[in-house]
Protein backbone atom coordinates (compact mmCIF):
# COMPACT_ATOMS: atom_id res chain seq x y z
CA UNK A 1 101.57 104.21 68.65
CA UNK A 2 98.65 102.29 68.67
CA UNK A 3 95.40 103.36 67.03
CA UNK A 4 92.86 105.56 69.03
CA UNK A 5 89.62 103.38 67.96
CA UNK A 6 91.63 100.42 69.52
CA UNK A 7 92.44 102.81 72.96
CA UNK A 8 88.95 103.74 72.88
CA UNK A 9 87.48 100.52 72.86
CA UNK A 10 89.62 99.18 75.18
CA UNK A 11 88.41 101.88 77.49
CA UNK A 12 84.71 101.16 76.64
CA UNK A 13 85.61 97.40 77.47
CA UNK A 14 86.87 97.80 81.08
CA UNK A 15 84.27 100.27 81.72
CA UNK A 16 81.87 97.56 80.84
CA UNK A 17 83.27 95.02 82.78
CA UNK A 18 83.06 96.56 85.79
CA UNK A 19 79.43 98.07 85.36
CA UNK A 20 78.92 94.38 84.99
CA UNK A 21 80.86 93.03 88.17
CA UNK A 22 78.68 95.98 90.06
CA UNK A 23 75.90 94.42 89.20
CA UNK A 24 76.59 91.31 89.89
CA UNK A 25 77.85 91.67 93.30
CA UNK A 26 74.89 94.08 93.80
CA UNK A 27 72.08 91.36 93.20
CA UNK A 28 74.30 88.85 95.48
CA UNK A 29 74.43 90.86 97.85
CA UNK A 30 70.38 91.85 97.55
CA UNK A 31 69.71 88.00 97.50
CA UNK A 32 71.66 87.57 101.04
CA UNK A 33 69.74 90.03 102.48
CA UNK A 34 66.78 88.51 101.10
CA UNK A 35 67.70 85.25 102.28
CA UNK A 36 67.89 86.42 105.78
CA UNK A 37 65.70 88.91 106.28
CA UNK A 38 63.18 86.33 105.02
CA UNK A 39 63.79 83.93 107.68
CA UNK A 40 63.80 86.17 110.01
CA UNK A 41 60.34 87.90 109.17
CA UNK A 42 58.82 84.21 108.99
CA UNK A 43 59.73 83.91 112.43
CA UNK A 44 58.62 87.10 113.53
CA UNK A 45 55.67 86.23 112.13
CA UNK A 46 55.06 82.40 113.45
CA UNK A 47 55.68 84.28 117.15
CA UNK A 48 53.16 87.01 116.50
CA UNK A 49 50.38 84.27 116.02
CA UNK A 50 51.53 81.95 118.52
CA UNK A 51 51.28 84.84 121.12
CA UNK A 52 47.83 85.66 119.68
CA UNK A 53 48.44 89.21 118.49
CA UNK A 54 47.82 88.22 114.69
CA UNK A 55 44.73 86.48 113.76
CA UNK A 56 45.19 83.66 111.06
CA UNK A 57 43.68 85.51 107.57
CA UNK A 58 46.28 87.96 108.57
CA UNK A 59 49.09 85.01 109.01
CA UNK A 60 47.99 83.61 106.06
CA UNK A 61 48.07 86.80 104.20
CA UNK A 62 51.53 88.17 105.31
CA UNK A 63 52.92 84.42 104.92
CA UNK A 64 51.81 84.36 101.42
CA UNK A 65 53.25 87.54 100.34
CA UNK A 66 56.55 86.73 102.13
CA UNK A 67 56.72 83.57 100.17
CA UNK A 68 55.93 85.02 96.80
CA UNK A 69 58.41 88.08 97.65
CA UNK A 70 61.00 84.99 98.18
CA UNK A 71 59.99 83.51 95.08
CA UNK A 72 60.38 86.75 93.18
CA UNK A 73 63.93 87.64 94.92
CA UNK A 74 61.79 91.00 95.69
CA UNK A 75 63.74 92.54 98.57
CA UNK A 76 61.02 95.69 97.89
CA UNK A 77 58.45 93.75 98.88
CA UNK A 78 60.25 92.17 102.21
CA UNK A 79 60.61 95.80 103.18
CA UNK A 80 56.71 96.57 102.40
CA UNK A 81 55.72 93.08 104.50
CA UNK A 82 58.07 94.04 107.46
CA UNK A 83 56.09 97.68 107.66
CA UNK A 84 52.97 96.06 107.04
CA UNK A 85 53.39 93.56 109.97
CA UNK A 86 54.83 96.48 112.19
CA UNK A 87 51.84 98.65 111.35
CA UNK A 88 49.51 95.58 112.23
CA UNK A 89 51.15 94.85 115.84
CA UNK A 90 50.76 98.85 116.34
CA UNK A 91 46.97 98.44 116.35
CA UNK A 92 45.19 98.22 119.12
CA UNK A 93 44.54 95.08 120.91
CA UNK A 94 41.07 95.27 120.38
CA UNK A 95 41.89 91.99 118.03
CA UNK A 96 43.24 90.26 121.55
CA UNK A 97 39.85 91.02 123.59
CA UNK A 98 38.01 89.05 120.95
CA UNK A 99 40.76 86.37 121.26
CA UNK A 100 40.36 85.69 124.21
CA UNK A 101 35.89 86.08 124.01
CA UNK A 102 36.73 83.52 121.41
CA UNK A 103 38.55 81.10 123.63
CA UNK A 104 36.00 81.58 126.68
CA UNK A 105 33.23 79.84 125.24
C-alpha cells in the first residue's frame, strides 16, 4: 500500500499541472483575440478618418493606445479603445460641418 504523503502529493501534482495548462491555453487564447481584434480595430479606425468622421488628434490618440495595448498584450484595454471609438462615432456630426468649413476655404 503505498504511503498517503506520496498519494497526496501526487494529487497536489496533477492538480497543479492542469491549473498550469489552464493558464496557458487561457493567455493563448487572450493573445489570438488580441491579435485580431487589433487588426481589425486599426482598420476600423484608418476608415473612420478616411471618411472624415474622426479628426486626426483623435486618430492619433486612439492609434497610440491601440498600439501600446498591443505592446502590452492588454486585451482590457482593446475592449476600452473599441467603446471609446464607438462612443466617439455616436457624437454628433457637428465635427463633420467643420470638416467640411475646413475644406471650403
Amino acid at each position: 500500500m503505498p504511503h498517503p504523503i506520496i498519494v497526496i502529493a501526487s494529487f497536489l501534482t496533477a492538480i497543479r499541472s492542469t491549473w498550469e495548462l489552464s493558464r496557458m491555453v487561457r493567455e493563448k487564447r487572450a493573445a489570438k483575440t488580441l491579435k485580431t481584434e487589433a487588426k481589425s480595430t486599426l482598420v476600423l479606425l484608418q476608415q473612420a478618418y478616411r471618411k472624415g468622421l474622426l479628426l486626426e488628434r483623435e486618430f492619433d490618440y486612439l492609434f497610440e493606445r491601440l498600439m501600446r495595448a498591443e505592446a502590452c498584450n492588454d486585451v482590457a484595454a482593446l475592449q476600452k479603445i473599441r467603446a471609446d471609438f464607438q462612443a466617439i462615432l455616436a457624437r454628433p456630426s457637428r465635427r463633420r460641418v467643420e470638416r467640411q468649413r475646413d475644406m471650403d476655404y
